[in-house]
PDB file of N, CA and C in Angstrom:
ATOM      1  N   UNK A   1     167.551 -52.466  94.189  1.00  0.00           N
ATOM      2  CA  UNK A   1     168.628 -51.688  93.595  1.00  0.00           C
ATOM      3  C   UNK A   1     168.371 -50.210  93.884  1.00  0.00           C
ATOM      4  N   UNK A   2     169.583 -49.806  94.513  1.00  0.00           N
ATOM      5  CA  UNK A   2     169.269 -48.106  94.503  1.00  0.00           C
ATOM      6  C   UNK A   2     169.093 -47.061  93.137  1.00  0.00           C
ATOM      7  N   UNK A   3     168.708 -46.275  93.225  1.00  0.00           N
ATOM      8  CA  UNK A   3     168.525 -45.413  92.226  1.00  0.00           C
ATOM      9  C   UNK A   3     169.935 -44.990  91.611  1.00  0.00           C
ATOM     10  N   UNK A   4     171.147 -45.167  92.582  1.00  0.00           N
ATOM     11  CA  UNK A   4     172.719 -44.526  91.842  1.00  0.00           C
ATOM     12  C   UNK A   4     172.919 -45.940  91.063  1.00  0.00           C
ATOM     13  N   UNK A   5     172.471 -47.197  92.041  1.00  0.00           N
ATOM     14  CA  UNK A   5     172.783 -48.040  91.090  1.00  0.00           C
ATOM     15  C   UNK A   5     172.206 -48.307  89.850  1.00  0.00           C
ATOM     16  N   UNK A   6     170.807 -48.128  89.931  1.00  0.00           N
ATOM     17  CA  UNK A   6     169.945 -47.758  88.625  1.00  0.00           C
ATOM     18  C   UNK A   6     170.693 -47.095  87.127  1.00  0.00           C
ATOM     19  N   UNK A   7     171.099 -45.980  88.116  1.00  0.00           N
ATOM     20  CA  UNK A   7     172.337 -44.883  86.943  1.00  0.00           C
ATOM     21  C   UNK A   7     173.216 -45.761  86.788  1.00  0.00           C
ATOM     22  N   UNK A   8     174.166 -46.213  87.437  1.00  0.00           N
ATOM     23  CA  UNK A   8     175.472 -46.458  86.972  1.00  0.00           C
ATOM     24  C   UNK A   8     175.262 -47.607  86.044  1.00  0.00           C
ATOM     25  N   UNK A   9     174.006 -48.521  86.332  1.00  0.00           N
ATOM     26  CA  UNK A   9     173.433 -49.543  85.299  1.00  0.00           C
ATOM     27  C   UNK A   9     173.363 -49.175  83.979  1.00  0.00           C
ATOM     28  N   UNK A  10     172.632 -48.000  84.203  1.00  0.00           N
ATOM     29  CA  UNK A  10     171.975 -47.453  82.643  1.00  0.00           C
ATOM     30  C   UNK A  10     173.338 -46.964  81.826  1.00  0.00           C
ATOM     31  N   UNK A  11     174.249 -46.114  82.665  1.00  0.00           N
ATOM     32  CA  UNK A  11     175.346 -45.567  81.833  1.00  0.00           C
ATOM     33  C   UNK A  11     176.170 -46.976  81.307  1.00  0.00           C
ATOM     34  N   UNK A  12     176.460 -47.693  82.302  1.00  0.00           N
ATOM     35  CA  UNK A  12     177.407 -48.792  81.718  1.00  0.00           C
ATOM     36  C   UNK A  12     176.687 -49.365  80.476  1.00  0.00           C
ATOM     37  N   UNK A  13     175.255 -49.447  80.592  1.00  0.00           N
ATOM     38  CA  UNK A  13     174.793 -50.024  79.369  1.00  0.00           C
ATOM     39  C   UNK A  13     174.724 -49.335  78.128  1.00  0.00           C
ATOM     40  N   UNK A  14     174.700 -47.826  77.986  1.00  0.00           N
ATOM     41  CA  UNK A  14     175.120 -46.987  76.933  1.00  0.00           C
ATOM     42  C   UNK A  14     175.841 -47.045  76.601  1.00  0.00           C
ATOM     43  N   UNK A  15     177.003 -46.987  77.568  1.00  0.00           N
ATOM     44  CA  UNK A  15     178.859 -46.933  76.894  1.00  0.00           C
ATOM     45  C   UNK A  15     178.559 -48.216  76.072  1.00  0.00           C
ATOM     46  N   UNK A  16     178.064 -49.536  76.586  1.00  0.00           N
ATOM     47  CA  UNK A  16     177.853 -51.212  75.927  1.00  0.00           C
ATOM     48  C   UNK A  16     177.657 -50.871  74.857  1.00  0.00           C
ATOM     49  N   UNK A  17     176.839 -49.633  74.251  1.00  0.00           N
ATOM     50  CA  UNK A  17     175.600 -49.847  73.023  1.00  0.00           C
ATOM     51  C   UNK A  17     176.812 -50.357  71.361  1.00  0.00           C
ATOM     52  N   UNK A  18     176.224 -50.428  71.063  1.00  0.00           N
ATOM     53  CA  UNK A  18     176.700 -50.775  69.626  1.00  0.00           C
ATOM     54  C   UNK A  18     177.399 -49.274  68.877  1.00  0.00           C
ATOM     55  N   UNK A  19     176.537 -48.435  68.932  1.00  0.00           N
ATOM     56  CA  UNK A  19     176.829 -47.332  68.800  1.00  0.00           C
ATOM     57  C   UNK A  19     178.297 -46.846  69.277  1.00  0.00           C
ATOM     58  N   UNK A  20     178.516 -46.850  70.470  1.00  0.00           N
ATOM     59  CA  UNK A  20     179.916 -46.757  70.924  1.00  0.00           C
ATOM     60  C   UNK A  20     180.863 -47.415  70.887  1.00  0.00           C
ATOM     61  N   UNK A  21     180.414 -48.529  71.147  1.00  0.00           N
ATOM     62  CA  UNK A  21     181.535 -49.601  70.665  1.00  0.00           C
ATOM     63  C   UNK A  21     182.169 -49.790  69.479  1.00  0.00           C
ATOM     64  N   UNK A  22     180.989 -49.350  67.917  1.00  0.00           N
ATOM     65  CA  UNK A  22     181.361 -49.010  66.598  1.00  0.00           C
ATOM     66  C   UNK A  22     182.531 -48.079  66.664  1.00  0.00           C
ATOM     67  N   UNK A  23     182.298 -46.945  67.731  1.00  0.00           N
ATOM     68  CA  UNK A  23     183.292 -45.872  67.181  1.00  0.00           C
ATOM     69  C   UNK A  23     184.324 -46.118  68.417  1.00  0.00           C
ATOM     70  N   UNK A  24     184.948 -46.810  69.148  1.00  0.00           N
ATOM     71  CA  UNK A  24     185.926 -46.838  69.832  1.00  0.00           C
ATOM     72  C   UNK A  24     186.851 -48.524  69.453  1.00  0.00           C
ATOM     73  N   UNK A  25     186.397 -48.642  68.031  1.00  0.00           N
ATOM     74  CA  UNK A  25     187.491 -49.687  66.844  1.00  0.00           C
ATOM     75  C   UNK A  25     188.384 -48.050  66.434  1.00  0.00           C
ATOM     76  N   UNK A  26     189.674 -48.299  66.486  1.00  0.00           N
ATOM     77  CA  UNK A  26     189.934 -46.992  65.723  1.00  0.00           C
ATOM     78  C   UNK A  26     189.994 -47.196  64.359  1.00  0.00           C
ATOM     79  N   UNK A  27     189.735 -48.365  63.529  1.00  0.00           N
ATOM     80  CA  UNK A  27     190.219 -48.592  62.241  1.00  0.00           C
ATOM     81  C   UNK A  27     188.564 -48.282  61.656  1.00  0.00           C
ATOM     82  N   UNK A  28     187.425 -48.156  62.954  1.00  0.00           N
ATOM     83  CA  UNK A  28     186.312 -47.863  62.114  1.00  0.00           C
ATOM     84  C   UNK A  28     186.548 -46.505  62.074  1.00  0.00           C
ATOM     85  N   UNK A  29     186.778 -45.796  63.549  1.00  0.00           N
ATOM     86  CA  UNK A  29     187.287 -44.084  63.405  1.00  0.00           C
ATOM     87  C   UNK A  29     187.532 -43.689  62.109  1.00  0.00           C
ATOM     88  N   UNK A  30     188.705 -44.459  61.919  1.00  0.00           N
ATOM     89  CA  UNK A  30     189.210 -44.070  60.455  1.00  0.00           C
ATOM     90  C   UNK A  30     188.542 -44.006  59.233  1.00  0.00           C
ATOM     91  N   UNK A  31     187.206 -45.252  59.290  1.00  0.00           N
ATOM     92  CA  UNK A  31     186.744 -45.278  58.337  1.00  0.00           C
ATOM     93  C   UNK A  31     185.528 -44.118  58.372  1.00  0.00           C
ATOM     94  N   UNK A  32     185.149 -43.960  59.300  1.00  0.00           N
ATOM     95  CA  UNK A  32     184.276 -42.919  59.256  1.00  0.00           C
ATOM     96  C   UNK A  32     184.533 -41.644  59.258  1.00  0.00           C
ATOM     97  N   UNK A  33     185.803 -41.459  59.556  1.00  0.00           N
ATOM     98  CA  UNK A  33     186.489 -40.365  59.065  1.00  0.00           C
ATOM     99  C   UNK A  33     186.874 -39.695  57.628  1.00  0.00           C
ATOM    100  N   UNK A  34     187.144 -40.667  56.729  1.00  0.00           N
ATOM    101  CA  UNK A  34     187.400 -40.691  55.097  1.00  0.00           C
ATOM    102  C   UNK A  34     186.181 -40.356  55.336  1.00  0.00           C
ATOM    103  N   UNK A  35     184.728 -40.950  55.449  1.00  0.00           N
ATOM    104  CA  UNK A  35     183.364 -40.660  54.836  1.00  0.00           C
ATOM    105  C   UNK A  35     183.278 -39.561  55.151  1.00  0.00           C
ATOM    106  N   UNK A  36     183.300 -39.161  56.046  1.00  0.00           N
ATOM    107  CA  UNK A  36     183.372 -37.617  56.573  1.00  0.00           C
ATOM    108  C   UNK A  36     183.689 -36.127  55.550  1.00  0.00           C
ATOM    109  N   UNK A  37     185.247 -36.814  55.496  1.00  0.00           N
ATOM    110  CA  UNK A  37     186.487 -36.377  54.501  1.00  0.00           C
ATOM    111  C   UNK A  37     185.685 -36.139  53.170  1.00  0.00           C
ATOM    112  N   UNK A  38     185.247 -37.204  52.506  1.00  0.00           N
ATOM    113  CA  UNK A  38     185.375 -37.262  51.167  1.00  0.00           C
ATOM    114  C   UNK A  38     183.673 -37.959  50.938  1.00  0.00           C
ATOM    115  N   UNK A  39     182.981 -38.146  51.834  1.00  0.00           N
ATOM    116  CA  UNK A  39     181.553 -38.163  51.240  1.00  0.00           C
ATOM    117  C   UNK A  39     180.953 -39.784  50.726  1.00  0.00           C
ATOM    118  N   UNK A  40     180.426 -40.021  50.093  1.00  0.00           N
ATOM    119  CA  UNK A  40     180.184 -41.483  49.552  1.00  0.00           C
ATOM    120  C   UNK A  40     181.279 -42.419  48.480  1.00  0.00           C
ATOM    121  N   UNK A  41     181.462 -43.401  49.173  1.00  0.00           N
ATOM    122  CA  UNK A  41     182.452 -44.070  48.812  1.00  0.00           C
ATOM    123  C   UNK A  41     182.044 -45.441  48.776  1.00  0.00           C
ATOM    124  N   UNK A  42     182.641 -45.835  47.779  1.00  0.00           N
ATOM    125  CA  UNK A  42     182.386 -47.724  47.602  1.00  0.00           C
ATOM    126  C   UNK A  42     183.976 -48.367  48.439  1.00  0.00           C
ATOM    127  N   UNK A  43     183.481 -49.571  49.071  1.00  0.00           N
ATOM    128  CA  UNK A  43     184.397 -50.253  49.552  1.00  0.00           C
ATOM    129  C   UNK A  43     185.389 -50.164  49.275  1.00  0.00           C
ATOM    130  N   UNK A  44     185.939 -50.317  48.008  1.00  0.00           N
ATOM    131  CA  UNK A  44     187.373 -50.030  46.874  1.00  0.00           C
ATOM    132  C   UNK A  44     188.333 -49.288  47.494  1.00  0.00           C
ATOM    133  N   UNK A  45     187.424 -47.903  47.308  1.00  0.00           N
ATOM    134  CA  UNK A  45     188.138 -46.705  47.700  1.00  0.00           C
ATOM    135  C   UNK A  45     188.144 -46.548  48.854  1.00  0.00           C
ATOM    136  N   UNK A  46     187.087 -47.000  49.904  1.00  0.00           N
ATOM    137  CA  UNK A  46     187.722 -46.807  51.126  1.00  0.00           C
ATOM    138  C   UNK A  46     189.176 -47.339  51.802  1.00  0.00           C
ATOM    139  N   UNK A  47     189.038 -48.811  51.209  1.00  0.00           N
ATOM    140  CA  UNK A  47     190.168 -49.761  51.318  1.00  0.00           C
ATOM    141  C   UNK A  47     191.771 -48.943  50.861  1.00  0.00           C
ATOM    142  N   UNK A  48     191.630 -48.191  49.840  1.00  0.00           N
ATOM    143  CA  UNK A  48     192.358 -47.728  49.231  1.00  0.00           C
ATOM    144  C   UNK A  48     193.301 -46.529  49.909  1.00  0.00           C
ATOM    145  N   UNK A  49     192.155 -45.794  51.135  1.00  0.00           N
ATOM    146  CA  UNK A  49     192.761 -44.985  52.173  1.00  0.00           C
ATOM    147  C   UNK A  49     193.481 -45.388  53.324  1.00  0.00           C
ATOM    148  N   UNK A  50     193.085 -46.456  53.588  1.00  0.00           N
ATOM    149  CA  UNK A  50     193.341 -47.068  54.964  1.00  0.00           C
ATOM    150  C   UNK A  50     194.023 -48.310  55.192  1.00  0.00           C
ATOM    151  N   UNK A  51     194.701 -48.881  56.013  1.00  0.00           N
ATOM    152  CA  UNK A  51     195.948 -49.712  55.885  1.00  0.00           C
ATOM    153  C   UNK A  51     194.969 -51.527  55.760  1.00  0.00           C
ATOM    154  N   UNK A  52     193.875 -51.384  55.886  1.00  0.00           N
ATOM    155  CA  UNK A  52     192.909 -52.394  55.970  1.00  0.00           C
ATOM    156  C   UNK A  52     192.892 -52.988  54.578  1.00  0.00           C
ATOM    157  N   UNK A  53     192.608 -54.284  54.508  1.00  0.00           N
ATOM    158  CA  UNK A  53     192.093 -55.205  53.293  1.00  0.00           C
ATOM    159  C   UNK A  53     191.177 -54.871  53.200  1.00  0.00           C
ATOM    160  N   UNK A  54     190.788 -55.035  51.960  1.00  0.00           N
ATOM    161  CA  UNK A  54     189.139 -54.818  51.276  1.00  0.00           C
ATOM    162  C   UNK A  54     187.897 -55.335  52.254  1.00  0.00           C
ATOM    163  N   UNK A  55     188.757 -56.408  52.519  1.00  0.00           N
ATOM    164  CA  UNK A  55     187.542 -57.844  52.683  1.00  0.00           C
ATOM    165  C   UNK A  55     187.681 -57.077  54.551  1.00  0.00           C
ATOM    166  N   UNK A  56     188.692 -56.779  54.935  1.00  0.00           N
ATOM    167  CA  UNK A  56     188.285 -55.933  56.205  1.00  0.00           C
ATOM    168  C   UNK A  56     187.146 -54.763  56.807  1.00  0.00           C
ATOM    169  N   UNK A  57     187.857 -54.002  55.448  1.00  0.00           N
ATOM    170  CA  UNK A  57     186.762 -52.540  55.445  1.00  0.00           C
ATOM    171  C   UNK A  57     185.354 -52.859  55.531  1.00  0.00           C
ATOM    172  N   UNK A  58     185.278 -54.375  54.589  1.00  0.00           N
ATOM    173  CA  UNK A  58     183.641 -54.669  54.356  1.00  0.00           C
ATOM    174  C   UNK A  58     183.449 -55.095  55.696  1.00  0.00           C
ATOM    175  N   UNK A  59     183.714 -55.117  56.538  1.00  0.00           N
ATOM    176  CA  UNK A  59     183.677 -56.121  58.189  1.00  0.00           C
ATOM    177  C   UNK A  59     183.078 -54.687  58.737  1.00  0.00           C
ATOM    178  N   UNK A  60     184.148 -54.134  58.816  1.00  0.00           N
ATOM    179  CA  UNK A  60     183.847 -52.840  59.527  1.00  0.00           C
ATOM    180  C   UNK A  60     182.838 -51.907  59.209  1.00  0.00           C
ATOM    181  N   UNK A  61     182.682 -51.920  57.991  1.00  0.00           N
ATOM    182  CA  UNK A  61     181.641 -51.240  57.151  1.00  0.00           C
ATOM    183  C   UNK A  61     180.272 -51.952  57.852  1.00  0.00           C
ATOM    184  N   UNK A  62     180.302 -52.706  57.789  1.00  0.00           N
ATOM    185  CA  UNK A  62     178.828 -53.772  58.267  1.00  0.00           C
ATOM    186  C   UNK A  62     177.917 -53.394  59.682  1.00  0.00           C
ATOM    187  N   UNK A  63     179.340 -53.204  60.735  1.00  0.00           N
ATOM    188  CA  UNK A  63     179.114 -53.157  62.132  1.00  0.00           C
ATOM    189  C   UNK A  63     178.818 -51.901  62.129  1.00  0.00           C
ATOM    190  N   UNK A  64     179.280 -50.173  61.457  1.00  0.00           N
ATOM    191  CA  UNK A  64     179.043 -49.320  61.526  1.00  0.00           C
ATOM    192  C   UNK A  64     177.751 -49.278  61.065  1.00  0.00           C
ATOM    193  N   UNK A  65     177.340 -49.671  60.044  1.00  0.00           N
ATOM    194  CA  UNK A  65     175.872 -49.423  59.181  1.00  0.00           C
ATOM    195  C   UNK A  65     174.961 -50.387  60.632  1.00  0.00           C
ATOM    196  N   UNK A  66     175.395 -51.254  61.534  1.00  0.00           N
ATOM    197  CA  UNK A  66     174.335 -52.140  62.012  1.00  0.00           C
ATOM    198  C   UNK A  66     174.096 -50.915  62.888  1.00  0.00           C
ATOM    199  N   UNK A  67     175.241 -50.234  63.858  1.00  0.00           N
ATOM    200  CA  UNK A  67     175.295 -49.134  64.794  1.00  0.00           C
ATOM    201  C   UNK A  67     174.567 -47.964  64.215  1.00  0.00           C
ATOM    202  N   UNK A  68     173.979 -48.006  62.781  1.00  0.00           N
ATOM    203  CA  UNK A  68     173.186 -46.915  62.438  1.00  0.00           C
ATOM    204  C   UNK A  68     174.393 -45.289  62.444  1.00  0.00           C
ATOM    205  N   UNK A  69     175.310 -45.914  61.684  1.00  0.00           N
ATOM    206  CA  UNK A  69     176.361 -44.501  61.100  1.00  0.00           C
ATOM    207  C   UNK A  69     176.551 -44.492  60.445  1.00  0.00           C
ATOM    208  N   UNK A  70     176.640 -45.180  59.374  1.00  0.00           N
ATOM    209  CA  UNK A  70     177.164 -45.295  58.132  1.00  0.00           C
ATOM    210  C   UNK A  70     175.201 -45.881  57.448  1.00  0.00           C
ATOM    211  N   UNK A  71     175.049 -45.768  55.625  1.00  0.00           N
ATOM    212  CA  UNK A  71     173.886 -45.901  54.978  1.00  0.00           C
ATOM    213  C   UNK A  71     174.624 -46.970  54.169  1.00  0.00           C
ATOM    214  N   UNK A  72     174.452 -48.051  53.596  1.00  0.00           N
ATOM    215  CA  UNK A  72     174.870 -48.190  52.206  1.00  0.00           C
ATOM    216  C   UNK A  72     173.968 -48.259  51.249  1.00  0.00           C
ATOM    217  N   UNK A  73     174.507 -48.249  49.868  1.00  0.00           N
ATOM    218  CA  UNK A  73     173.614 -48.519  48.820  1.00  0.00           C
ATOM    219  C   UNK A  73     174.145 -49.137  47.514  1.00  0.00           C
ATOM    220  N   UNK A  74     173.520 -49.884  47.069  1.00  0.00           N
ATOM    221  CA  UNK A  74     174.136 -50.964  45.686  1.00  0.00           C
ATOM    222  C   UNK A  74     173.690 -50.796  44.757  1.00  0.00           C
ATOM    223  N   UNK A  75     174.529 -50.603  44.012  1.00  0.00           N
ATOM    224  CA  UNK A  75     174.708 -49.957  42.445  1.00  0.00           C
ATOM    225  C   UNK A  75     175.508 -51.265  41.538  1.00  0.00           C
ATOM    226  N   UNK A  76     174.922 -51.740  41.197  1.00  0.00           N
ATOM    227  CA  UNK A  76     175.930 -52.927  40.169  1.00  0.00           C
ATOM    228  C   UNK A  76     176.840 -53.966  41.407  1.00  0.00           C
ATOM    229  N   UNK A  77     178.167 -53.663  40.854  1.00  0.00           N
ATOM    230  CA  UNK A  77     178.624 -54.573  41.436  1.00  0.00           C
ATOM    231  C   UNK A  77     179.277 -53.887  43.039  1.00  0.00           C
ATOM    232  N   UNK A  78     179.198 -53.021  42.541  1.00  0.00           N
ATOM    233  CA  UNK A  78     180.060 -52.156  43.999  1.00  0.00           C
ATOM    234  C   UNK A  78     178.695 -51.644  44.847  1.00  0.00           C
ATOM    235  N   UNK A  79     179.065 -51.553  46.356  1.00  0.00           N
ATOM    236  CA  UNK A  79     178.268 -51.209  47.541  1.00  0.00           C
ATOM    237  C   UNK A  79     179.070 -49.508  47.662  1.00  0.00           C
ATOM    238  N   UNK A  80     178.288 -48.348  47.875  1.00  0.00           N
ATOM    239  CA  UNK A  80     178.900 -46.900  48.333  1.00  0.00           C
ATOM    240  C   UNK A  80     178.143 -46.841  49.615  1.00  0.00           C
ATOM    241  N   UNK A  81     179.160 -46.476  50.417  1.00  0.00           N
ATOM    242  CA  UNK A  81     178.919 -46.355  51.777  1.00  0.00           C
ATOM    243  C   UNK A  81     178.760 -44.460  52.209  1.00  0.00           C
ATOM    244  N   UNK A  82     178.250 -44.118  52.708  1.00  0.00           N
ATOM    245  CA  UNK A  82     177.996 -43.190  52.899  1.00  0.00           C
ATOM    246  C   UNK A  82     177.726 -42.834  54.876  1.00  0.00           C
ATOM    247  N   UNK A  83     177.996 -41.379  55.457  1.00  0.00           N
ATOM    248  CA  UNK A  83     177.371 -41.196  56.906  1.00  0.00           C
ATOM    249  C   UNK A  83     176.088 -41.256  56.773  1.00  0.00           C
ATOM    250  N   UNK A  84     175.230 -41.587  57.446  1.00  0.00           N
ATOM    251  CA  UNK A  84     173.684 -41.650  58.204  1.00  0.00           C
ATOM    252  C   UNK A  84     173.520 -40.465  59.039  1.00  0.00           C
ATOM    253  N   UNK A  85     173.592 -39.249  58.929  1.00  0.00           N
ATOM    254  CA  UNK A  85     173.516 -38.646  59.388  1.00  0.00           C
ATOM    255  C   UNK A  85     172.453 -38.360  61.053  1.00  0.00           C
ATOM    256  N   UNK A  86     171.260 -38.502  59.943  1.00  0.00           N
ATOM    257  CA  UNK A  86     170.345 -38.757  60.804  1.00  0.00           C
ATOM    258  C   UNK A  86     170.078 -39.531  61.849  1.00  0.00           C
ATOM    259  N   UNK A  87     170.799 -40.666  61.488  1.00  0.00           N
ATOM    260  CA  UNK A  87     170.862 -41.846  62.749  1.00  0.00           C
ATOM    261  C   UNK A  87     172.061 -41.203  63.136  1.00  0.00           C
ATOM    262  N   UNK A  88     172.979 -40.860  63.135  1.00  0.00           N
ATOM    263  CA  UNK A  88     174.105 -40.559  64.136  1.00  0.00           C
ATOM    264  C   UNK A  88     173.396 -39.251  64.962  1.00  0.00           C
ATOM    265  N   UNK A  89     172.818 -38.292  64.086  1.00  0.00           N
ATOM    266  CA  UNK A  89     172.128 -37.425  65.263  1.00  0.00           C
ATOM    267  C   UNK A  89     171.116 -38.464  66.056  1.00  0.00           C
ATOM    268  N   UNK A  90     170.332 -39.256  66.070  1.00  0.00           N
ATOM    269  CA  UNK A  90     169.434 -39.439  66.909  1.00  0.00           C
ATOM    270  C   UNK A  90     170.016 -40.066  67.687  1.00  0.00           C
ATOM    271  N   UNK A  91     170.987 -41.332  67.888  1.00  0.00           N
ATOM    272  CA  UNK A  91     171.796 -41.221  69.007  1.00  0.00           C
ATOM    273  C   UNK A  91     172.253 -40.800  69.544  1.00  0.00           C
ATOM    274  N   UNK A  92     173.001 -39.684  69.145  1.00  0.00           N
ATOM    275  CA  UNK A  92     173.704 -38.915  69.775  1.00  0.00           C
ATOM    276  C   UNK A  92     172.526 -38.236  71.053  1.00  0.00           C
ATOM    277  N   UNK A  93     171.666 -37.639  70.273  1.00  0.00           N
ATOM    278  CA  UNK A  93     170.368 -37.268  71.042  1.00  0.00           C
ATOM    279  C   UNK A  93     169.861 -37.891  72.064  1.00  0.00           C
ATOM    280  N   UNK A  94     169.868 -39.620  71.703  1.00  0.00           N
ATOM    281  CA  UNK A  94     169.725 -40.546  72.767  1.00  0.00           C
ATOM    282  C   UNK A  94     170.509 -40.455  73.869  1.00  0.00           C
ATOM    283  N   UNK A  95     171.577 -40.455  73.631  1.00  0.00           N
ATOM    284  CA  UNK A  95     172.531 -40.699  74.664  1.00  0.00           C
ATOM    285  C   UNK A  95     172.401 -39.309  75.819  1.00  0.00           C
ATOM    286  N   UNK A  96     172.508 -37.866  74.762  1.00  0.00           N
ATOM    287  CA  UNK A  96     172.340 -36.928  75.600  1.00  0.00           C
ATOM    288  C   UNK A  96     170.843 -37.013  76.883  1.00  0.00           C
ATOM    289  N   UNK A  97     170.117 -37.232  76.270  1.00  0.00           N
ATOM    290  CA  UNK A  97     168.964 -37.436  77.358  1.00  0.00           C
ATOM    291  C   UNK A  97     168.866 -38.443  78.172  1.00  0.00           C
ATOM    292  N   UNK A  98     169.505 -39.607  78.058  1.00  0.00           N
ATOM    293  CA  UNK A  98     170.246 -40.252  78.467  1.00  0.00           C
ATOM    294  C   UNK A  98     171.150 -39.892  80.011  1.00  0.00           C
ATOM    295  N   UNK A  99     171.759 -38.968  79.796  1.00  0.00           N
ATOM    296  CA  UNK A  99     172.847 -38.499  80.655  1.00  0.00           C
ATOM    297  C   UNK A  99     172.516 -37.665  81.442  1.00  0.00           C
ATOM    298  N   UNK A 100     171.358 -36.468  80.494  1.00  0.00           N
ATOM    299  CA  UNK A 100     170.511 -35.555  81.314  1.00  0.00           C
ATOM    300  C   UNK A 100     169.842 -35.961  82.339  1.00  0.00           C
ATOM    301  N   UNK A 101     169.710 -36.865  82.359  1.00  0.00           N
ATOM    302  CA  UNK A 101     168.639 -37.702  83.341  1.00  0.00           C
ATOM    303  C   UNK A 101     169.564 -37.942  84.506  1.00  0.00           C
ATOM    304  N   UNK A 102     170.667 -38.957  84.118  1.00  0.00           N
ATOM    305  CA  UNK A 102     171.022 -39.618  84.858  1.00  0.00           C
ATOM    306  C   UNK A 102     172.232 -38.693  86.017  1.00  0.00           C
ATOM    307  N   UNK A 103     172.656 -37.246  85.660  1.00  0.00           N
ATOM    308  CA  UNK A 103     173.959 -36.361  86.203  1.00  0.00           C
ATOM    309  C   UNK A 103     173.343 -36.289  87.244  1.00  0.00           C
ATOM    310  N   UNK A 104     172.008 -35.418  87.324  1.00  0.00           N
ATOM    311  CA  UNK A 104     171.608 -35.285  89.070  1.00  0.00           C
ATOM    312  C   UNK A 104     171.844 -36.635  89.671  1.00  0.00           C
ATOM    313  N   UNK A 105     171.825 -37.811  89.530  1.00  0.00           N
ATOM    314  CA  UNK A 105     171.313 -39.033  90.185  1.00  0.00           C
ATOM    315  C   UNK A 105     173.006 -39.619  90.741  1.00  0.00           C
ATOM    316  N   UNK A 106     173.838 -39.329  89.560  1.00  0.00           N
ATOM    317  CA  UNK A 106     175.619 -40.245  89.517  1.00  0.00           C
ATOM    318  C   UNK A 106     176.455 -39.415  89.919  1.00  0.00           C
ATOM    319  N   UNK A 107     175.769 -37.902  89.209  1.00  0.00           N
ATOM    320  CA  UNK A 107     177.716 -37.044  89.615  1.00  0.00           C
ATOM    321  C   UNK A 107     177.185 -35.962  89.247  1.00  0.00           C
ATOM    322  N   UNK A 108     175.984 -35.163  90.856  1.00  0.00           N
ATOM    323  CA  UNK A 108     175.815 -34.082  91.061  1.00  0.00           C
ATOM    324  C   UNK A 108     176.807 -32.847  90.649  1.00  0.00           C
ATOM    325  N   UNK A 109     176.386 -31.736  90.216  1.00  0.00           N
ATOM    326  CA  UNK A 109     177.697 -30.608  90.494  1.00  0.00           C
ATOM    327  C   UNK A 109     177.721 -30.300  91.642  1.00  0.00           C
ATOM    328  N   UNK A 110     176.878 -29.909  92.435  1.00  0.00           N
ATOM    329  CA  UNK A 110     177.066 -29.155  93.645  1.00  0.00           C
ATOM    330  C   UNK A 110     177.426 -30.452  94.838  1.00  0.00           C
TER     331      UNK A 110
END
């Protein structure tokens, strides 16, 4: 395998990651957007913003927290979902070095 193919391997497999794929659902967009918006929230109320069933949000809620963007935490009977900050920076971080690497190799400037 050549080294461009090497790159174009590695990028296709980033765009793959879980991470991206979490945020290109737009109904998770959305949901991570309210958290954004308005901070820690239990399922209820997220449901309550967005055109989604309860029993949806909790779907979506799941796959974001697996992608490391969303935290939750359980309090009685209700789950509050909250951003992960930290894990969304360290991917993000990932990905950038990631890319740093790979621009000389896929899509020189000069």
């Amino acid at each position: 395998m050549t080294t461009r193919e090497q790159a174009a391997a590695q990028s296709i497999e980033a765009f793959n990651a879980t991470f991206i794929k979490a945020l290109t659902e737009p109904a998770r967009a959305a949901l991570v957007r309210e958290l954004l918006l308005y901070g820690r929230l239990d399922v209820g109320s997220l449901a309550d913003k967005v055109p989604q069933d309860r029993s949806v949000v909790a779907r979506h809620l799941q796959v974001l927290e697996r992608a490391g963007m969303v935290r939750s935490m359980k309090e009685g009977r209700h789950t509050f979902y909250s951003i992960d900050g930290d894990g969304v920076l360290r991917q993000l971080e990932e990905l950038t070095e990631l890319f740093r690497k790979l621009v000389p190799v896929c899509c020189p400037t000069k």
